[in-house]
N, C-alpha and C. Protein backbone atom coordinates (compact mmCIF):
# COMPACT_ATOMS: atom_id res chain seq x y z
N UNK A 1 2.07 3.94 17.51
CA UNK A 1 2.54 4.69 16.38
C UNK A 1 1.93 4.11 15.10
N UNK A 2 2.04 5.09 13.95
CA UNK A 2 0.85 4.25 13.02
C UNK A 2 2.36 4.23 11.99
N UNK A 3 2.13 3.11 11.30
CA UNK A 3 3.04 2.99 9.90
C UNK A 3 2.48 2.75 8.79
N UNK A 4 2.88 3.07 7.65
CA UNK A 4 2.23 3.20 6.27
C UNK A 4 2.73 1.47 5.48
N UNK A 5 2.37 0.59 5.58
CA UNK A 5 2.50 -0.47 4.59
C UNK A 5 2.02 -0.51 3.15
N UNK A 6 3.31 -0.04 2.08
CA UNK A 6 3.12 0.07 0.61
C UNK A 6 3.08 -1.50 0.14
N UNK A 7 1.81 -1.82 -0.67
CA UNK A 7 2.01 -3.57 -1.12
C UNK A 7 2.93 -2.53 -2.63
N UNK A 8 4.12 -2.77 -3.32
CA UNK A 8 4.81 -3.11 -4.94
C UNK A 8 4.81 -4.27 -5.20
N UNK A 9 4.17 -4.32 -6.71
CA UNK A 9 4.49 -5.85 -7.20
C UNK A 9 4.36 -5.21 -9.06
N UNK A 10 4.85 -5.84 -9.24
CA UNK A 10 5.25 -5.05 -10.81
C UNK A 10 3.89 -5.67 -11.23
N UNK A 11 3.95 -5.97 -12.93
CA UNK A 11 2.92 -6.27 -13.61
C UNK A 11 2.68 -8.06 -13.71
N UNK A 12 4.30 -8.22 -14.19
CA UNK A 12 4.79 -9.77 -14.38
C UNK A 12 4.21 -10.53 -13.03
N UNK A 13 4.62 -10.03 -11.69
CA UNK A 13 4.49 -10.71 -10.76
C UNK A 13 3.19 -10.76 -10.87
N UNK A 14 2.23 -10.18 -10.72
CA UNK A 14 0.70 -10.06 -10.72
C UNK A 14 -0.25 -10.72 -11.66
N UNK A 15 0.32 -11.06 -12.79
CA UNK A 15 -0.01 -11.40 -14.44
C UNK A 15 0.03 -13.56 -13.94
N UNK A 16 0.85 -13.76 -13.45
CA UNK A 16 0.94 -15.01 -13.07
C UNK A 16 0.05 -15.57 -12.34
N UNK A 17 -0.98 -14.99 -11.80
CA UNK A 17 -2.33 -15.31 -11.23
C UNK A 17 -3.13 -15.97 -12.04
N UNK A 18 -3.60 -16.79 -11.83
CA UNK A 18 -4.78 -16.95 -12.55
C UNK A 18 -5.73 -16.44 -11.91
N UNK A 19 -7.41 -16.57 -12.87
CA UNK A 19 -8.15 -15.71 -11.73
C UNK A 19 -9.02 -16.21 -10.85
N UNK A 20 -8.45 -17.87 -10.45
CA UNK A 20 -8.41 -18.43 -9.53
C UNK A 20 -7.99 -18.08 -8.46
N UNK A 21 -6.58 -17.80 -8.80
CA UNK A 21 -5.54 -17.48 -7.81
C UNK A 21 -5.78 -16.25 -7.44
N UNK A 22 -6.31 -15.51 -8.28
CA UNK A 22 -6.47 -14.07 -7.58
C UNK A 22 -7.90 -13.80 -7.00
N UNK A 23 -8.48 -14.62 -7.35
CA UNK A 23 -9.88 -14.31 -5.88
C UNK A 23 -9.04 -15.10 -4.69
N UNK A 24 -8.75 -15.88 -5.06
CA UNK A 24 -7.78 -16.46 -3.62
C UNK A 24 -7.25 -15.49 -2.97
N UNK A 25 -6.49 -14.58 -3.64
CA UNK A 25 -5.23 -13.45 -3.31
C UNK A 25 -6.66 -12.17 -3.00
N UNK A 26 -7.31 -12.00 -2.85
CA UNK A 26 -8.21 -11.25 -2.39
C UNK A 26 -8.49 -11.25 -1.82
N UNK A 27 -9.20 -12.61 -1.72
CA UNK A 27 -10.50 -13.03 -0.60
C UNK A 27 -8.76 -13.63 0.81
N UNK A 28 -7.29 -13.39 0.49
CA UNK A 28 -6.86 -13.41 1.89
C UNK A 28 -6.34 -12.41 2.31
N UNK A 29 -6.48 -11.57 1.42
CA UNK A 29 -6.33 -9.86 2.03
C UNK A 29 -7.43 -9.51 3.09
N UNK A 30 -8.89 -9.75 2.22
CA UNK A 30 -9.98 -9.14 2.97
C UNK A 30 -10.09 -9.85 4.95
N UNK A 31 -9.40 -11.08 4.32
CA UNK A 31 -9.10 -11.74 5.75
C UNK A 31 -8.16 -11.09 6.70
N UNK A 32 -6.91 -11.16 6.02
CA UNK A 32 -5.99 -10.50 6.90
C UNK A 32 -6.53 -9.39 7.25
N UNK A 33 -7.25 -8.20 6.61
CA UNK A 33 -7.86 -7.05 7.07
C UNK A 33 -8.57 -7.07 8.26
N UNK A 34 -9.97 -8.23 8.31
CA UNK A 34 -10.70 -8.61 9.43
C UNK A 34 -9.55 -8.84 10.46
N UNK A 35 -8.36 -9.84 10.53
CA UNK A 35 -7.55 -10.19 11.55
C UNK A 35 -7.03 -8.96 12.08
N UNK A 36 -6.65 -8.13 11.27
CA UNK A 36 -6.13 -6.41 11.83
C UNK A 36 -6.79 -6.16 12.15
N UNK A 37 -8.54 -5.90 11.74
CA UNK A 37 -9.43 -5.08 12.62
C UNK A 37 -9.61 -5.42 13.89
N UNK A 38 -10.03 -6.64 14.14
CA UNK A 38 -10.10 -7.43 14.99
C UNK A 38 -9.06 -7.76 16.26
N UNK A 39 -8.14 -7.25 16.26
CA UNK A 39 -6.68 -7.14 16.98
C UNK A 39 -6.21 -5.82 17.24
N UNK A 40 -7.08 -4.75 16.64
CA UNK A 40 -6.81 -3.18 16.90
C UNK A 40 -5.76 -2.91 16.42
N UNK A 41 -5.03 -3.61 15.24
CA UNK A 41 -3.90 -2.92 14.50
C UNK A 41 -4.34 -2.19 13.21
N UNK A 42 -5.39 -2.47 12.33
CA UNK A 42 -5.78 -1.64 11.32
C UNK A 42 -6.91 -0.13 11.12
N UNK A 43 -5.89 0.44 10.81
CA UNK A 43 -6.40 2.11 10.50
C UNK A 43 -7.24 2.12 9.04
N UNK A 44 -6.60 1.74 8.15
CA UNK A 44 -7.21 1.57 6.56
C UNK A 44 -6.62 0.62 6.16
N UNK A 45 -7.09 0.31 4.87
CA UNK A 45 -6.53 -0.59 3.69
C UNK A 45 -7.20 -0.48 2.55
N UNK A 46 -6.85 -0.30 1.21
CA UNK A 46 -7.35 -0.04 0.58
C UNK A 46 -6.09 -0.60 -0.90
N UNK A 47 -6.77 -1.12 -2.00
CA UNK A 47 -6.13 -1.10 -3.01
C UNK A 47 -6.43 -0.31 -4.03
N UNK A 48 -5.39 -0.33 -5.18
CA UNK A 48 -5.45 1.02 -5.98
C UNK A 48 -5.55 0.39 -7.57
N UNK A 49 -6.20 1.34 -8.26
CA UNK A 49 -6.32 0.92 -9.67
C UNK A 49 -4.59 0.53 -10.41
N UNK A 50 -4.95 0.20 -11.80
CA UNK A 50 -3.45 0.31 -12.22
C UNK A 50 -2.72 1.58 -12.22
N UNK A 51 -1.28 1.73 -12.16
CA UNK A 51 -0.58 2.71 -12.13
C UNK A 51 -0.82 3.37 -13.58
N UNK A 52 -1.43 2.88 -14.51
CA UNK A 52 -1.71 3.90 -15.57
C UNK A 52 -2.89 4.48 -15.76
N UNK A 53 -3.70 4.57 -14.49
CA UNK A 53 -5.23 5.26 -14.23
C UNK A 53 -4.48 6.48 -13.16
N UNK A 54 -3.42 6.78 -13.50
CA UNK A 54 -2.92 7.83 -12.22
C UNK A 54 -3.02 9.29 -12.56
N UNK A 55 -3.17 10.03 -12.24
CA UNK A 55 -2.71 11.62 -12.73
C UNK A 55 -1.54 11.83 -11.35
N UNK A 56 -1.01 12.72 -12.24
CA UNK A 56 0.13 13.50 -11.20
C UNK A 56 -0.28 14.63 -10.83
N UNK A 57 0.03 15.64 -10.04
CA UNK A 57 -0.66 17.22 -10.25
C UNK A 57 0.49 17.92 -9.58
N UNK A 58 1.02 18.62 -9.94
CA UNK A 58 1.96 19.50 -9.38
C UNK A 58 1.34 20.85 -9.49
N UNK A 59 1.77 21.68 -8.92
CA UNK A 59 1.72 23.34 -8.65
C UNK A 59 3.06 24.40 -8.53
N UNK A 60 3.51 24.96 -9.64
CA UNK A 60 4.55 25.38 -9.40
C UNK A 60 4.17 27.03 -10.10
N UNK A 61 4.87 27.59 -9.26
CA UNK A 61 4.60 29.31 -9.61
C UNK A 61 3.09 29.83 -9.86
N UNK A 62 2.40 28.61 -9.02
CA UNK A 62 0.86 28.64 -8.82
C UNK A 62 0.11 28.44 -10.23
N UNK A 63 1.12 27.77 -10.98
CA UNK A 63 0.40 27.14 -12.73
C UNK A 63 0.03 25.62 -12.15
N UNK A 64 -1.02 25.10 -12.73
CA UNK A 64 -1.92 23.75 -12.05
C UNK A 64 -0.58 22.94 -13.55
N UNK A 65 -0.40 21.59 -14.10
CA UNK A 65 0.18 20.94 -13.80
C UNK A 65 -0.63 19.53 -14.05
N UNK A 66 -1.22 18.74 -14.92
CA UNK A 66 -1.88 17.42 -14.62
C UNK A 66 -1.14 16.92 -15.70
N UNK A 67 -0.33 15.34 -15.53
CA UNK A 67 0.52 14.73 -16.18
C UNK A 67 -0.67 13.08 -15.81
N UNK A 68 -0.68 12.40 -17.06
CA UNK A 68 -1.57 11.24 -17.06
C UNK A 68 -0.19 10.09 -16.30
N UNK A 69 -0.81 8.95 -15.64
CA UNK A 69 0.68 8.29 -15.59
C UNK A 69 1.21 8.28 -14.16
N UNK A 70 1.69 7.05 -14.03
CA UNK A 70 2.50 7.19 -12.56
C UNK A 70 3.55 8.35 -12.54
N UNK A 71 4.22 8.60 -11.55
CA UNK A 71 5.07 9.68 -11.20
C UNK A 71 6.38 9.04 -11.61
N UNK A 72 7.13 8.08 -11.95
CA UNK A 72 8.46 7.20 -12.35
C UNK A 72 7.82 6.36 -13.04
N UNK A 73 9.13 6.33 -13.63
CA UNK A 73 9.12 5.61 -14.55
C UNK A 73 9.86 3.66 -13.61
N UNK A 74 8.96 2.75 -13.47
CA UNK A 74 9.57 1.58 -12.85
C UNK A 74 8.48 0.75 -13.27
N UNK A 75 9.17 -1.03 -12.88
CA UNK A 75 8.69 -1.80 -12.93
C UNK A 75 7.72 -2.20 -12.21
N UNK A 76 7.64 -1.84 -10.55
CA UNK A 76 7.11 -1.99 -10.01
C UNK A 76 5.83 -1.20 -9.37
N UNK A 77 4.95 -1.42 -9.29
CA UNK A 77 3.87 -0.05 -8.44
C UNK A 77 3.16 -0.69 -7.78
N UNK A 78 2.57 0.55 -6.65
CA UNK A 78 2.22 0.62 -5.69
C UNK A 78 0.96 0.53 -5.97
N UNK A 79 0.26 -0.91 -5.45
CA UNK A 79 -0.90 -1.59 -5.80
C UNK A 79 -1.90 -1.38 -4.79
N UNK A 80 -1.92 -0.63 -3.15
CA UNK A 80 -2.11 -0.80 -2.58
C UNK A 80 -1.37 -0.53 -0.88
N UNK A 81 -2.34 -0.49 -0.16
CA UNK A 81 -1.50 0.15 1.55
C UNK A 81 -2.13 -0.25 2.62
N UNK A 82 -1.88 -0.64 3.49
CA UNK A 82 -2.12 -0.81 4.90
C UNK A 82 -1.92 0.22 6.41
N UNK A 83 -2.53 1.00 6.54
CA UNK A 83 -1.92 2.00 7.50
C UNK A 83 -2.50 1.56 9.04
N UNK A 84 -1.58 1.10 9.85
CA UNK A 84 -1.69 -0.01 10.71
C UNK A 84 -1.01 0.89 12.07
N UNK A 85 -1.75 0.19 13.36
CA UNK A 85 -1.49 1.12 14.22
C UNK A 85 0.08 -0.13 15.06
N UNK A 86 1.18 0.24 15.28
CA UNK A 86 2.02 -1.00 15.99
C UNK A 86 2.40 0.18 16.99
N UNK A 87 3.13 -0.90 18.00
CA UNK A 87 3.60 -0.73 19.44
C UNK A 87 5.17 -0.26 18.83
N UNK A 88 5.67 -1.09 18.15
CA UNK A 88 7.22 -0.57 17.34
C UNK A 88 7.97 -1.06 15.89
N UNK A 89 8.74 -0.85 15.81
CA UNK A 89 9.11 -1.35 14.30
C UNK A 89 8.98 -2.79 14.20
N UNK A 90 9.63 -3.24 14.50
CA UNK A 90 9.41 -4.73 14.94
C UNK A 90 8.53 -5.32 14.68
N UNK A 91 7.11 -4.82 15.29
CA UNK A 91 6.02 -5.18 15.08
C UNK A 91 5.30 -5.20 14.11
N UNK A 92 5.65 -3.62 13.47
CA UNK A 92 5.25 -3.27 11.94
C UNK A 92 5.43 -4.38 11.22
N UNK A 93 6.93 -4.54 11.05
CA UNK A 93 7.21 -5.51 10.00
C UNK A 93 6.78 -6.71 10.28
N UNK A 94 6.41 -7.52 11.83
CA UNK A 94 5.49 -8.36 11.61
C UNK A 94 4.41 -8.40 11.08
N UNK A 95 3.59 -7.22 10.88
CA UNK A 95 2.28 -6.82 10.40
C UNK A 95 2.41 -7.08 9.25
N UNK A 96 3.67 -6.39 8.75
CA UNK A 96 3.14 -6.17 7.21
C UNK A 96 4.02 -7.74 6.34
N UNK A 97 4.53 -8.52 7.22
CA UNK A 97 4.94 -9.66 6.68
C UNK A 97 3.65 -10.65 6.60
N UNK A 98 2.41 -10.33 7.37
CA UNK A 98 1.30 -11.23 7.03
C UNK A 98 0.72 -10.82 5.94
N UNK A 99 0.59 -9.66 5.26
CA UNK A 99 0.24 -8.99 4.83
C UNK A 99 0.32 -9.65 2.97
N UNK A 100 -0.85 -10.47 2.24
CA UNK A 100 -0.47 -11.67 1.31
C UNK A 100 0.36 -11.27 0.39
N UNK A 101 0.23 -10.30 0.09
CA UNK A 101 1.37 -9.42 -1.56
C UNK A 101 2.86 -9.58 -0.95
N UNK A 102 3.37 -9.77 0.15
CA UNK A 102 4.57 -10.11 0.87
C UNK A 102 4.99 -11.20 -0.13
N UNK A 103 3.82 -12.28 -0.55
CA UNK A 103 4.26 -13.67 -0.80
C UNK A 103 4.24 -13.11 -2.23
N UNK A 104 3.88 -12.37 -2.79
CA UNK A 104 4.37 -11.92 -4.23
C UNK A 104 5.35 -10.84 -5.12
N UNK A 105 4.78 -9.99 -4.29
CA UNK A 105 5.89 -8.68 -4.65
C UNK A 105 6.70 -8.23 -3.00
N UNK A 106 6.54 -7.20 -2.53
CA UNK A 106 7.44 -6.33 -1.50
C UNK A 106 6.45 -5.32 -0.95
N UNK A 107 6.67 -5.00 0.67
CA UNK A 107 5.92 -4.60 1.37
C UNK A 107 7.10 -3.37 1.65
N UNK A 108 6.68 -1.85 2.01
CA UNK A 108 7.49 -1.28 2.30
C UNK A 108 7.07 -0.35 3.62
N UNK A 109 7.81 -0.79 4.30
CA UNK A 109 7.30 -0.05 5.56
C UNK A 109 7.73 0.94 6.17
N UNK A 110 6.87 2.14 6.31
CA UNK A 110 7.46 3.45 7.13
C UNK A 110 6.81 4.47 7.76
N UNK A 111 7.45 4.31 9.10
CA UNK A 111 6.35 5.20 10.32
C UNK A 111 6.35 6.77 9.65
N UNK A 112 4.62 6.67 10.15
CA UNK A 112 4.26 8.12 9.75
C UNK A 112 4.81 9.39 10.87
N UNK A 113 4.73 10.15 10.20
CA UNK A 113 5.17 11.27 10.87
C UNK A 113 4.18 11.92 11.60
N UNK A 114 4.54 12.49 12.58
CA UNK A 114 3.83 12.92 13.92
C UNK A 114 3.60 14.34 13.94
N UNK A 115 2.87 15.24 13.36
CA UNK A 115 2.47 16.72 12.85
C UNK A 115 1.93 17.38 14.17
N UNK A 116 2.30 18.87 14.89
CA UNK A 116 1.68 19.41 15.75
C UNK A 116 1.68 20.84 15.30
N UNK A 117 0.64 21.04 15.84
CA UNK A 117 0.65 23.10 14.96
C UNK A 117 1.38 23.14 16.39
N UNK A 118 2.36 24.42 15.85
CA UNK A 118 3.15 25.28 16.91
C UNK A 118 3.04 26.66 16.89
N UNK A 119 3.23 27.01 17.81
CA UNK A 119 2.97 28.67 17.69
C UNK A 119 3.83 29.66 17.66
């Protein structure tokens, strides 16, 4: 089953790096990534610009809709994801507890949903 691992870590938490610390905090992502590939648990990974490089886009009554800006208003954002293949929950959350932003902000984990056309 595949699960979606969200890295949140607000700004503060992230800001405390030096940028020592954060090629460190990189260069053990790109690791942990190799260890997922390498073990047949990783689907993607990928990190994301700041939450204020975002557009929103909605569609309502078929009028387009582009708002600059994360979608909430919070402290925390979504810096980043892991979409990882596990055997069960359990496992997930072992996954995504190696996973280095664990040791800074919060990992949020949740199995994807399973889509079939029906007739």
């Amino acid at each position: 089953m595949r699960y979606l691992c969200m890295i949140f870590a607000t700004d503060e938490q992230m800001s405390v790096l030096s940028p020592g610390e954060m090629r460190d905090f990189v260069n053990a992502h790109l690791d942990y990534d190799d260890q997922l590939r390498a073990s047949g648990h990783l689907v993607e990974s990928e990190g994301l610009e700041a939450a204020r490089t975002a557009a929103v886009v909605r569609v309502r009554n078929g009028k387009l809709s582009v708002t600059d800006g994360p979608f909430v208003e919070t402290n925390e954002q979504l810096g980043g994801f892991y979409l990882v293949e596990a055997a069960s929950d359990e496992e997930a959350v072992r996954i995504a507890a190696g996973i280095p932003s664990s040791r800074v902000g919060s990992i949020e984990v949740r199995p994807a949903l399973v889509w079939e056309h029906t007739p």
